[in-house]
Protein backbone atom coordinates (compact mmCIF):
# COMPACT_ATOMS: atom_id res chain seq x y z
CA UNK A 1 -46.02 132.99 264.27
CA UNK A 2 -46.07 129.42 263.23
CA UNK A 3 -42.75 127.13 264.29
CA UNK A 4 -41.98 124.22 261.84
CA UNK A 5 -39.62 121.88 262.62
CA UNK A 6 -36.47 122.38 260.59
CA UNK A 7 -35.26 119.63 258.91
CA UNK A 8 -31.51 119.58 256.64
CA UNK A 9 -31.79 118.77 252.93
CA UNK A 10 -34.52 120.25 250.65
CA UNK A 11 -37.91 119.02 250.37
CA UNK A 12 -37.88 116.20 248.80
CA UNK A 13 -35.19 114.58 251.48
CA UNK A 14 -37.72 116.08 253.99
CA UNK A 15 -40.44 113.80 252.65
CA UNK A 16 -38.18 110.90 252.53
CA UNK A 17 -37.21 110.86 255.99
CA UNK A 18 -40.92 111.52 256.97
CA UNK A 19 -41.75 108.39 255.15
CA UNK A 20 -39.16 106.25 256.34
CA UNK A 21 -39.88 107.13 259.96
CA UNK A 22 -43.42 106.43 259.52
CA UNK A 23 -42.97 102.78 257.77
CA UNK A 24 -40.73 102.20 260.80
CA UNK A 25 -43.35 103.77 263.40
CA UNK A 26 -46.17 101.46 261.36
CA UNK A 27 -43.97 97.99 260.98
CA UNK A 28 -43.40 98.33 264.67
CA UNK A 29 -46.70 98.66 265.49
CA UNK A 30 -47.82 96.02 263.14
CA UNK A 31 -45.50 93.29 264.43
CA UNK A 32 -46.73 94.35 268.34
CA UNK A 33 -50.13 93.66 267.44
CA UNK A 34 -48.91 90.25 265.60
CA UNK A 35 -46.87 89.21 268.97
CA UNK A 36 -49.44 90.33 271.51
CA UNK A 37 -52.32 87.93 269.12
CA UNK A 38 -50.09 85.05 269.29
CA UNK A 39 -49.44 85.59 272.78
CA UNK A 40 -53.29 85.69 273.09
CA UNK A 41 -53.88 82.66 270.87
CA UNK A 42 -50.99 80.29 273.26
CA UNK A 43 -52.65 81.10 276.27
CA UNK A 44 -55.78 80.00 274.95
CA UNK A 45 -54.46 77.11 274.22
CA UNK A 46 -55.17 73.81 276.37
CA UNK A 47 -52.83 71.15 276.60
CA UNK A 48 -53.76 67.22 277.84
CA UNK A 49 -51.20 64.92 278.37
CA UNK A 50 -52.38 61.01 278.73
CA UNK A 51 -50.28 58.15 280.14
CA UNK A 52 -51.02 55.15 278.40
CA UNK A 53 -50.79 51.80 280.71
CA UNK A 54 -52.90 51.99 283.89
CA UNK A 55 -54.82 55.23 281.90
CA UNK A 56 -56.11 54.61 278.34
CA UNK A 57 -55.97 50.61 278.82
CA UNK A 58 -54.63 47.68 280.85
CA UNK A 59 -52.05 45.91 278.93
CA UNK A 60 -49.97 44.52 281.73
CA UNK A 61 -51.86 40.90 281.56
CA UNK A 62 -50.92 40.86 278.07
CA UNK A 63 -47.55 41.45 277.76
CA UNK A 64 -46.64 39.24 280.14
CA UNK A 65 -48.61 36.42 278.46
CA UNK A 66 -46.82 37.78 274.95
CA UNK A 67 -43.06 37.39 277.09
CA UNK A 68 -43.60 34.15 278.40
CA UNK A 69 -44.69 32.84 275.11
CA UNK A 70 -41.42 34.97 273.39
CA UNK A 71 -38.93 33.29 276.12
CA UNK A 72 -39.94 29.47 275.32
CA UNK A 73 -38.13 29.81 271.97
CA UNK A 74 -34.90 30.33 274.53
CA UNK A 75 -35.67 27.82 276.54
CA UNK A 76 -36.71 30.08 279.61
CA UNK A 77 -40.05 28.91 281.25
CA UNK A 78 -41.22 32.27 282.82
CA UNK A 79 -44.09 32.53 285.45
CA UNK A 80 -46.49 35.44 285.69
CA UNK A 81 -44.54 36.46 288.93
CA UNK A 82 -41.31 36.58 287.62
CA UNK A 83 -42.32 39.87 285.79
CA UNK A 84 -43.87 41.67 289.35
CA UNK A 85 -40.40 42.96 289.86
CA UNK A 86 -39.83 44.25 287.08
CA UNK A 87 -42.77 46.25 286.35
CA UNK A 88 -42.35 49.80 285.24
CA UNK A 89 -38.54 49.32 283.69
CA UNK A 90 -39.49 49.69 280.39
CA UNK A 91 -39.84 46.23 278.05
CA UNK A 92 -36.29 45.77 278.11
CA UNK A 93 -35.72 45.17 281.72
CA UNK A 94 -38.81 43.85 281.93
CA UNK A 95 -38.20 40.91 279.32
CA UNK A 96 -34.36 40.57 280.43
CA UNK A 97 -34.91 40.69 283.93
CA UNK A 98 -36.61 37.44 283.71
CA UNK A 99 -34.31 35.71 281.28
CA UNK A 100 -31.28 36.30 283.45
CA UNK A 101 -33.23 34.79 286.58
CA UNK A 102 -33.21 32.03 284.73
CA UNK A 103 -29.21 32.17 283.34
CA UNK A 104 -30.17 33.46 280.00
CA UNK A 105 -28.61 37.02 279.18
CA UNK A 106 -31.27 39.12 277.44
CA UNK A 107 -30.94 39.44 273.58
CA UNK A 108 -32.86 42.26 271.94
CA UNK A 109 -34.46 39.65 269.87
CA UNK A 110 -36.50 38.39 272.91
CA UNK A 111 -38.56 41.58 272.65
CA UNK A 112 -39.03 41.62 269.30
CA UNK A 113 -40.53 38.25 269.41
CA UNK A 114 -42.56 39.28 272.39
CA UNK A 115 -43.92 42.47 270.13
CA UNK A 116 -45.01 39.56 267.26
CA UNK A 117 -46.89 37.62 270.02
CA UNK A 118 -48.47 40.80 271.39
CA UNK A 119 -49.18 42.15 268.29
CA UNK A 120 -51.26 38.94 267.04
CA UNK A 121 -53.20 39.00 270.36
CA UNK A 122 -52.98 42.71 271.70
CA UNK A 123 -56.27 44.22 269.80
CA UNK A 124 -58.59 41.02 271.15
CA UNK A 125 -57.37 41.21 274.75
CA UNK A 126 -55.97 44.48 275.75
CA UNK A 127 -58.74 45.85 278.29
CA UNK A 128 -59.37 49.08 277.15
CA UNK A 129 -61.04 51.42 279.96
CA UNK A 130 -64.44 52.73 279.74
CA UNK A 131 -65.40 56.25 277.62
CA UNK A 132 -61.25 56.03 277.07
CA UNK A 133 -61.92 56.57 272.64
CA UNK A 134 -65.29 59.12 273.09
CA UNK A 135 -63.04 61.59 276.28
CA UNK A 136 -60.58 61.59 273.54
CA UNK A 137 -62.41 62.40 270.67
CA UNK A 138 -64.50 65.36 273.25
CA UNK A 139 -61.16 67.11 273.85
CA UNK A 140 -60.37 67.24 270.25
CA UNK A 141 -63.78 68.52 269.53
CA UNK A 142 -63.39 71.26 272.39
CA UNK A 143 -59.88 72.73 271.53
CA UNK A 144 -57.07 70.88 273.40
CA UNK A 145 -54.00 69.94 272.14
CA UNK A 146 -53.61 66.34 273.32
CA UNK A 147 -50.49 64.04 273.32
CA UNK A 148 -49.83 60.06 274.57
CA UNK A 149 -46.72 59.97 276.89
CA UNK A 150 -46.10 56.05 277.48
CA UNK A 151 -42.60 54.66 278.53
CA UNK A 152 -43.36 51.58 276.38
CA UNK A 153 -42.11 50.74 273.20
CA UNK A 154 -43.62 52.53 270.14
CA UNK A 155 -44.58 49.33 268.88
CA UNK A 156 -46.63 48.22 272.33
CA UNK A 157 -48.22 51.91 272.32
CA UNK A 158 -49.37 51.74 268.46
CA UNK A 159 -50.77 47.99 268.78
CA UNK A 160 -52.74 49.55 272.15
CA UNK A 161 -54.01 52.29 270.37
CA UNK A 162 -55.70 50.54 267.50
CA UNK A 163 -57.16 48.18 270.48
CA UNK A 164 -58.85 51.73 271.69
CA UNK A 165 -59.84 52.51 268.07
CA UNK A 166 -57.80 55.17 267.94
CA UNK A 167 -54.19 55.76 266.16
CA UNK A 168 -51.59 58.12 266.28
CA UNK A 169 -53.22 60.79 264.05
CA UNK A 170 -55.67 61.16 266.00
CA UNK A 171 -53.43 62.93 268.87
CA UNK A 172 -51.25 66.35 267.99
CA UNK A 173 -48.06 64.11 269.29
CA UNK A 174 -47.25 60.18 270.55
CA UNK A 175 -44.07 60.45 272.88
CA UNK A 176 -42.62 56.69 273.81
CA UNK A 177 -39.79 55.32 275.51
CA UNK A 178 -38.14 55.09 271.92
CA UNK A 179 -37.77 58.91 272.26
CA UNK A 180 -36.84 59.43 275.45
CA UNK A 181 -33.48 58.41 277.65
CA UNK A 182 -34.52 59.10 281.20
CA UNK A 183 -37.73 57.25 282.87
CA UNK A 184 -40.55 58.78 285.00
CA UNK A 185 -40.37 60.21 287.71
CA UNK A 186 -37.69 62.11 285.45
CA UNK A 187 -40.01 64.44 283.51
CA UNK A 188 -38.24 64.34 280.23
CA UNK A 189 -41.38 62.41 278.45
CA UNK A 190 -43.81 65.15 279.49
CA UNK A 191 -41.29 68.51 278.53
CA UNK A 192 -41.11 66.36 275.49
CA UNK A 193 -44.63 65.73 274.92
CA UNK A 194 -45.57 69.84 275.99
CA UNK A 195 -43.00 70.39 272.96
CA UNK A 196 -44.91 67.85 270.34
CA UNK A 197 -48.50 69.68 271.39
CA UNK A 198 -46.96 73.52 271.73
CA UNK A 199 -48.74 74.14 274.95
CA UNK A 200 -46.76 75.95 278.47
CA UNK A 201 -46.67 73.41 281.21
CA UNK A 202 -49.33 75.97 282.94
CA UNK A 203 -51.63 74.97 280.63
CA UNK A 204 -51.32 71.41 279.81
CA UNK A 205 -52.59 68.79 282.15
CA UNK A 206 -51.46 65.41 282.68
CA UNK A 207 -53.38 62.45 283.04
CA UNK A 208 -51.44 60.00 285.41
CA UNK A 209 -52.12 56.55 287.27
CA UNK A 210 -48.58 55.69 288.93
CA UNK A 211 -46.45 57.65 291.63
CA UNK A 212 -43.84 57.98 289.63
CA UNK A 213 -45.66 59.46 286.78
CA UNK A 214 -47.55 61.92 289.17
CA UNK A 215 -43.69 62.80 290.22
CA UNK A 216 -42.62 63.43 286.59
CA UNK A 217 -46.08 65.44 285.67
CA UNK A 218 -45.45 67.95 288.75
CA UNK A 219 -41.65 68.44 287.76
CA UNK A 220 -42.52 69.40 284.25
CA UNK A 221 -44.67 72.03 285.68
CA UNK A 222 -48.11 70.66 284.69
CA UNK A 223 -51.15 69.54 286.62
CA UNK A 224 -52.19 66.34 287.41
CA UNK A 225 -55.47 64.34 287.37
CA UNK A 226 -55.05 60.70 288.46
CA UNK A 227 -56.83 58.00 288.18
CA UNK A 228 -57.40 55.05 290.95
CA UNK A 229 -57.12 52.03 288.64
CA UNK A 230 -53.03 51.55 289.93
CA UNK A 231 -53.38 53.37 293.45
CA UNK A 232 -55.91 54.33 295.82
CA UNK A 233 -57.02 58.27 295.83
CA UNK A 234 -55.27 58.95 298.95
CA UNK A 235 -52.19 57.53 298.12
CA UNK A 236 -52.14 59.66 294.65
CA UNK A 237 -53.16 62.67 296.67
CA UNK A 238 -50.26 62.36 298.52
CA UNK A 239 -48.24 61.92 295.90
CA UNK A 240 -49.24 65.26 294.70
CA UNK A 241 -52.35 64.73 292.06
CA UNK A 242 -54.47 67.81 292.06
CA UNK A 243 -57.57 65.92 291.43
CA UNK A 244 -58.47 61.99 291.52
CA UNK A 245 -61.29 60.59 289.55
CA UNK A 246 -61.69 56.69 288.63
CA UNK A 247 -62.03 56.60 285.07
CA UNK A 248 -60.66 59.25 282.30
CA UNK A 249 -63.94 60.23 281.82
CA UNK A 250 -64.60 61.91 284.78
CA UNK A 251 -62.02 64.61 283.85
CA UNK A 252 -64.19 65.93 281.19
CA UNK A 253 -66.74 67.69 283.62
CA UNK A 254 -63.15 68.66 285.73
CA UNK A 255 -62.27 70.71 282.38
CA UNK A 256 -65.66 72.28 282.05
């Protein structure tokens, strides 16, 4: 003797409820397969993260011959030197540091006229670093999602990317120290650039020249490849890079 399964309700109603669980049983399955191909797809992915002073190009020289020509118009006579201690405050502190040594109180216009100056002579004399434009351009070519993370200005980090050749499209996100409130070693650029690019910190690696920025790379989660141009290898091992290389095209064979 056969047993059926005894449902309430007449045939029709039968079929109905048959129906309905099935288009539940298939949606489910359907949006499982979605979810488990997107969670394929982002771990695929490959994040880079580049600093931008000390890793893409050396701008320091420049800006501080762009500040010293900004502070004449207040009367402030500025020396190479007077910026040393200043380095690595972001333009602000960096400009106003040295007009208050000499008894003038910053004024936001100071920076703006120092942006004018280093615009007009940023693209001739900003050193960029060798293979910098073609390690970008390979990355693109092989998959990864790639982002700048500078504490500069937007303005500084635009200007140094056309001296490069490059410009903001050609990255999936530019993070500056217009965006963010908290300075390396404080990761908050790099969570902000893994945002901008859609990569996991496990995934994304930064590419670092400072300490500090090693510091902020490493509390975001990511890993780090420094390069010597700011610090010597053993110094940025110890500061917890998980590989050193001297130029930024090095780390293509590291990403093989």
């Amino acid at each position: 003797m056969r047993a059926w399964v005894s449902l309430p309700g007449n045939g029709n109603d039968t079929f109905l409820l048959w129906l309905i669980v099935a288009i539940i049983l298939v949606d489910g399955f359907v949006t499982w397969v979605i979810s488990a191909f997107k969670k394929k797809k982002r771990k695929k992915m490959k994040g880079i993260l580049f600093d931008m002073d000390g890793v893409l190009v050396d701008s320091e020289p420049v800006i501080i011959e762009a500040a010293i020509e900004a502070l004449k118009a207040w009367g402030v006579n500025a020396r190479a030197e007077d910026f040393k201690p200043f380095t690595g405050m972001g333009e602000e502190r960096f400009i106003g540091g040295v007009s208050e040594k000499y008894g003038v109180p910053f004024e936001p216009a100071m920076m703006s006229k120092a942006y004018d100056v280093y615009d007009a002579i940023g693209s001739a004399k900003v050193r960029v670093f060798d293979g910098v434009q073609n390690a970008v351009q390979a990355l693109k070519r092989r998959g990864y999602k790639t982002a700048v993370c500078s504490s500069s200005h937007r303005r500084k980090v635009l200007i140094n990317l056309r001296a490069i050749g490059l410009n903001a499209e050609d990255f999936d996100a530019v993070i500056t120290g217009s965006e963010v409130v908290n300075k390396k070693p404080d990761p908050e650029i790099f969570l902000k650039g893994l945002q901008g690019i859609g990569v996991s910190a496990q995934n994304t690696t930064v590419v670092e020249d400072a300490l500090s920025g090693i510091a902020a790379a490493k509390a975001a989660g990511c890993r780090c490849f420094a390069v010597t141009t700011s610090f010597p290898a053993d110094k940025l091992r110890a500061a917890g890079a998980d590989a050193v290389v001297g130029t930024v095209a090095e780390i293509l064979d590291l990403l093989k």
